[in-house]
Protein backbone atom coordinates (compact mmCIF):
# COMPACT_ATOMS: atom_id res chain seq x y z
CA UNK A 1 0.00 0.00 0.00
CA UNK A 2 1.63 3.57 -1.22
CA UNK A 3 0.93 6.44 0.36
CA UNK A 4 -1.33 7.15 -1.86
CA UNK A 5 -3.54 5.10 -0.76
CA UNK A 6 -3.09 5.11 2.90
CA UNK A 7 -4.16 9.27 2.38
CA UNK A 8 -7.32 7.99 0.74
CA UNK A 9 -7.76 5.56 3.34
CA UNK A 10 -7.53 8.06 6.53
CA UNK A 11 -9.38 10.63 4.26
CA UNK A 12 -12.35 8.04 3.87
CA UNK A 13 -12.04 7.30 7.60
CA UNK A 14 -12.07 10.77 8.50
CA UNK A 15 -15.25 11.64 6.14
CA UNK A 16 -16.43 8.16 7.45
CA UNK A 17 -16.25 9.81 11.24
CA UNK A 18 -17.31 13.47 10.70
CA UNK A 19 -20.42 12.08 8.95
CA UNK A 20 -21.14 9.44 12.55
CA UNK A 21 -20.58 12.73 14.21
CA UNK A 22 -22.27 14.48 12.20
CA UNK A 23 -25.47 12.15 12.23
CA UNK A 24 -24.99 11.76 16.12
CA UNK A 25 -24.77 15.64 16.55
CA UNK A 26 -28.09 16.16 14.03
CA UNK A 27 -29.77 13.59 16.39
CA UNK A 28 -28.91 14.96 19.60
CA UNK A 29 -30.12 18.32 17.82
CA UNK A 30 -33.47 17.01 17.07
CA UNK A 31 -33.96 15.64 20.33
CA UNK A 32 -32.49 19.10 22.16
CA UNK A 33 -35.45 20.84 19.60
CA UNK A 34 -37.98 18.35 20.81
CA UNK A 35 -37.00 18.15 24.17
CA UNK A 36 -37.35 22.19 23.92
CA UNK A 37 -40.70 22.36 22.60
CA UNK A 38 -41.92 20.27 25.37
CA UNK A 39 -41.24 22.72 27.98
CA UNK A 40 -42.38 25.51 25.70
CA UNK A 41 -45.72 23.61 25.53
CA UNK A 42 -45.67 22.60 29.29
CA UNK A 43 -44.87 26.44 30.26
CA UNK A 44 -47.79 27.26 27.43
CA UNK A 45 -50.38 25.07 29.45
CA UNK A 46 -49.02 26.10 32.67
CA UNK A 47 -49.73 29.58 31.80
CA UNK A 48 -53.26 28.38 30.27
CA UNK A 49 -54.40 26.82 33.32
CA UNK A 50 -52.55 30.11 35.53
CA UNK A 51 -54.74 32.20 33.45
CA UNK A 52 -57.93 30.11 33.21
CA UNK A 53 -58.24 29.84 37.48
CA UNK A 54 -57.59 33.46 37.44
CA UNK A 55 -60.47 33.80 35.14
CA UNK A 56 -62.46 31.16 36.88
CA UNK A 57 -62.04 33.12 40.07
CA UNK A 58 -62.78 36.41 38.79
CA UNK A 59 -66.03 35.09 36.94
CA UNK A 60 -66.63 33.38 40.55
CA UNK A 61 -66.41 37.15 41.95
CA UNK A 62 -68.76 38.42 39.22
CA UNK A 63 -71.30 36.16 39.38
CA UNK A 64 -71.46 36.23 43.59
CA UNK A 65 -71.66 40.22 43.05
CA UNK A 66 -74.10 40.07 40.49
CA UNK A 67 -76.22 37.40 42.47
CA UNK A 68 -75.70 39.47 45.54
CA UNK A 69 -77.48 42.91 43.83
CA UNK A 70 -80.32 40.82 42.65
CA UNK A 71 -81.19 39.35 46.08
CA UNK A 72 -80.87 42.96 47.19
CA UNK A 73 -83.15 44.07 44.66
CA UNK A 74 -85.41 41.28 44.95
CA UNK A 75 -85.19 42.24 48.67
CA UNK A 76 -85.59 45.72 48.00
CA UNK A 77 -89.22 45.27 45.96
CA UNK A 78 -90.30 42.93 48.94
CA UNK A 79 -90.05 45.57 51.66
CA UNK A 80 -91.40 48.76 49.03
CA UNK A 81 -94.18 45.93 48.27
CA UNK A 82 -95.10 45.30 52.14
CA UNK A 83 -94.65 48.70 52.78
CA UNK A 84 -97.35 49.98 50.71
CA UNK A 85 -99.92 47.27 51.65
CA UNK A 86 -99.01 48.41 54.88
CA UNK A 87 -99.68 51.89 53.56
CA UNK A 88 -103.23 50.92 52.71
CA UNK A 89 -103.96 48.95 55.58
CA UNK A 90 -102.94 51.89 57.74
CA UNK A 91 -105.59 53.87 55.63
CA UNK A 92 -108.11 51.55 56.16
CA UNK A 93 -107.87 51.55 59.82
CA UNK A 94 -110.05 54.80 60.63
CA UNK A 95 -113.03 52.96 59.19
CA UNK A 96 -112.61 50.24 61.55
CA UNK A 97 -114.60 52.14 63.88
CA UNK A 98 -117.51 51.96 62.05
CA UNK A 99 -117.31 48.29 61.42
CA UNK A 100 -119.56 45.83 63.08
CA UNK A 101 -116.98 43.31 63.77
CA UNK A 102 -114.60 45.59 65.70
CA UNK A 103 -117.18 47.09 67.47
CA UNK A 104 -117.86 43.84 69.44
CA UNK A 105 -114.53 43.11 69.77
CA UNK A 106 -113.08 46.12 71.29
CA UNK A 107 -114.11 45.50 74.58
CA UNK A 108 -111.89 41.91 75.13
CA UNK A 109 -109.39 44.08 73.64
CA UNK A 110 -109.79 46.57 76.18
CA UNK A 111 -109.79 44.13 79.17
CA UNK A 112 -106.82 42.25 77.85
CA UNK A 113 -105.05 45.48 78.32
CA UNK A 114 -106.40 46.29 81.82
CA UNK A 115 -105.09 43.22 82.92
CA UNK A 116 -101.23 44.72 82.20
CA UNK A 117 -101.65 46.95 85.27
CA UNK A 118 -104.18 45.01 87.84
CA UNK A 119 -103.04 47.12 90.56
CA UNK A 120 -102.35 50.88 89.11
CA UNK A 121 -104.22 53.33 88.39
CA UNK A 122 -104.43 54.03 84.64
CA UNK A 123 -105.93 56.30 82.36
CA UNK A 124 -107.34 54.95 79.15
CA UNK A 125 -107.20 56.92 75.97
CA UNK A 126 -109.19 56.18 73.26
CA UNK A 127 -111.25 57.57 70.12
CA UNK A 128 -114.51 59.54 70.83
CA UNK A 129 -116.25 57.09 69.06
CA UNK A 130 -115.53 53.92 71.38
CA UNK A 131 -116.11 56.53 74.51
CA UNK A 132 -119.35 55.80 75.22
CA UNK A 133 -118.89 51.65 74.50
CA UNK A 134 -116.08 51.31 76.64
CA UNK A 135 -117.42 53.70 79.52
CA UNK A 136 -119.93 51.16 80.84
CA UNK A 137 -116.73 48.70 81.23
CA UNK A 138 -114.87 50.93 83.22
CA UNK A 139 -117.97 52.04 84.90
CA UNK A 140 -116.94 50.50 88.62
CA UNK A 141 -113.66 50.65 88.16
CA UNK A 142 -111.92 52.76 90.56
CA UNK A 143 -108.62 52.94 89.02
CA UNK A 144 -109.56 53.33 85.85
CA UNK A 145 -110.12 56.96 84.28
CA UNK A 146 -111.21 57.08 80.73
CA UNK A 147 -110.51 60.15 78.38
CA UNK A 148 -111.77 60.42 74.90
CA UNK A 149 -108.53 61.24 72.80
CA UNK A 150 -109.17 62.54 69.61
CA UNK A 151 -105.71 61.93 68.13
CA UNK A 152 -106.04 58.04 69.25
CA UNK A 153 -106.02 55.76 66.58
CA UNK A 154 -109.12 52.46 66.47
CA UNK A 155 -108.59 50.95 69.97
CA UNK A 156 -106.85 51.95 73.30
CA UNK A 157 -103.75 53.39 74.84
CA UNK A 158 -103.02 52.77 78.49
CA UNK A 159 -101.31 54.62 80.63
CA UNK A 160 -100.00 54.04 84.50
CA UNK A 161 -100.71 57.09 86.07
CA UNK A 162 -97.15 57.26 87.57
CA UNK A 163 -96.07 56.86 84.30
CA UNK A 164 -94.06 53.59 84.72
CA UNK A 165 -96.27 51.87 82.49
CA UNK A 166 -97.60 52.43 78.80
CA UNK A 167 -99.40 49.81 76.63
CA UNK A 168 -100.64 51.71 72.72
CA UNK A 169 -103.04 48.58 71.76
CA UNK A 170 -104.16 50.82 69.16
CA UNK A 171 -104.67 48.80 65.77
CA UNK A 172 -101.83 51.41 64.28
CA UNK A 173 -99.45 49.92 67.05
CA UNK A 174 -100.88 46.30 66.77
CA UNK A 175 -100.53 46.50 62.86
CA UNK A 176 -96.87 47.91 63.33
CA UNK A 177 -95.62 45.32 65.96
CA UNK A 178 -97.22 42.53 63.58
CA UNK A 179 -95.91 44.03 60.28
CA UNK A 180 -92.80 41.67 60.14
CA UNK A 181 -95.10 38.92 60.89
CA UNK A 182 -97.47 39.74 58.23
CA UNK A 183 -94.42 40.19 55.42
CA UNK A 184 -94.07 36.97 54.64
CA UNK A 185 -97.65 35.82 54.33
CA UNK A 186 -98.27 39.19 51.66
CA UNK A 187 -95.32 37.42 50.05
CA UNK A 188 -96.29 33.97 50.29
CA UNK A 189 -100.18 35.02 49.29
CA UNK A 190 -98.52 37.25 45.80
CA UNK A 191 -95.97 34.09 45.10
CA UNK A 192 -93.16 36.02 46.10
């Protein structure tokens, strides 16, 4: 073997390792690429999912906000909605001294609120027009003094006459103390 030939030999040896290299280095390239756009996705889905719970939570916010103002709302109508049957009811109640029903009534009424103060002496106050009905039951009655109170509302207001005692049985009082009692049935009775 010449020279010659021994060149050609290491020359094809050489070319015969640079292109193994060569092929090794393009592989390990590929894989580095691959291996590269795997993190690129996995930091692209991280960030996805980052940004989709920080949507999530901020459509979470929304939505409790936005379900909040309706209930207020929704509250809001229910109490202008009781608040003008109580309106009406409150008008009505003048007339309830002409009415038959009340009439007979007023009278338990009146002794269920004598019985507050068994022992004191008490003035009851109550429209002109039930004077003259409720006189004969305090008729006898020592402690009792009655006054005809124009500004009293349908039924009574009594008073300790020391002032440590004061019962408004009036049905303005009676319809005020029972308003948040009565809400829910106006509600309940208009499907609300």
């Amino acid at each position: 073997m010449g020279l010659a030939q021994l060149i050609a030999r290491l020359e094809r040896e050489a070319d015969a390792r640079v292109a193994a290299i060569d092929a090794q280095a393009s592989k390990e390239l590929a894989e580095v690429v691959r291996a590269r756009e795997r993190v690129r996705s996995a930091v692209r889905e991280d960030e996805l999912t980052r940004l989709r719970a920080v949507r999530r939570a901020r459509l979470g916010r929304e939505l409790a906000l936005a379900r909040s103002r309706a209930r207020a709302k929704t509250l809001d109508a229910r109490r202008a909605f009781v608040a003008r049957v109580m309106e009406r009811v409150a008008r009505l109640l003048p007339g309830a001294l002409e009415d038959p029903s009340y009439l007979e009534s007023v009278s338990r009424q009146t002794t269920e609120v004598l019985a507050y103060a068994p022992d004191r002496a008490v003035i009851l106050r109550c429209a002109p027009p039930l004077a003259t009905r409720l006189a004969a039951l305090c008729t006898g009655d020592e402690r009792v003094s009655l006054e005809a109170d124009a500004a009293c509302d349908a039924g009574v207001v009594l008073v300790a006459q020391d002032g440590s005692l004061e019962v408004d049985d009036t049905l303005r009082a009676r319809l005020a103390r029972m308003a948040g009692a009565l809400a829910p049935l106006f509600m309940a009775e208009v499907g609300g």
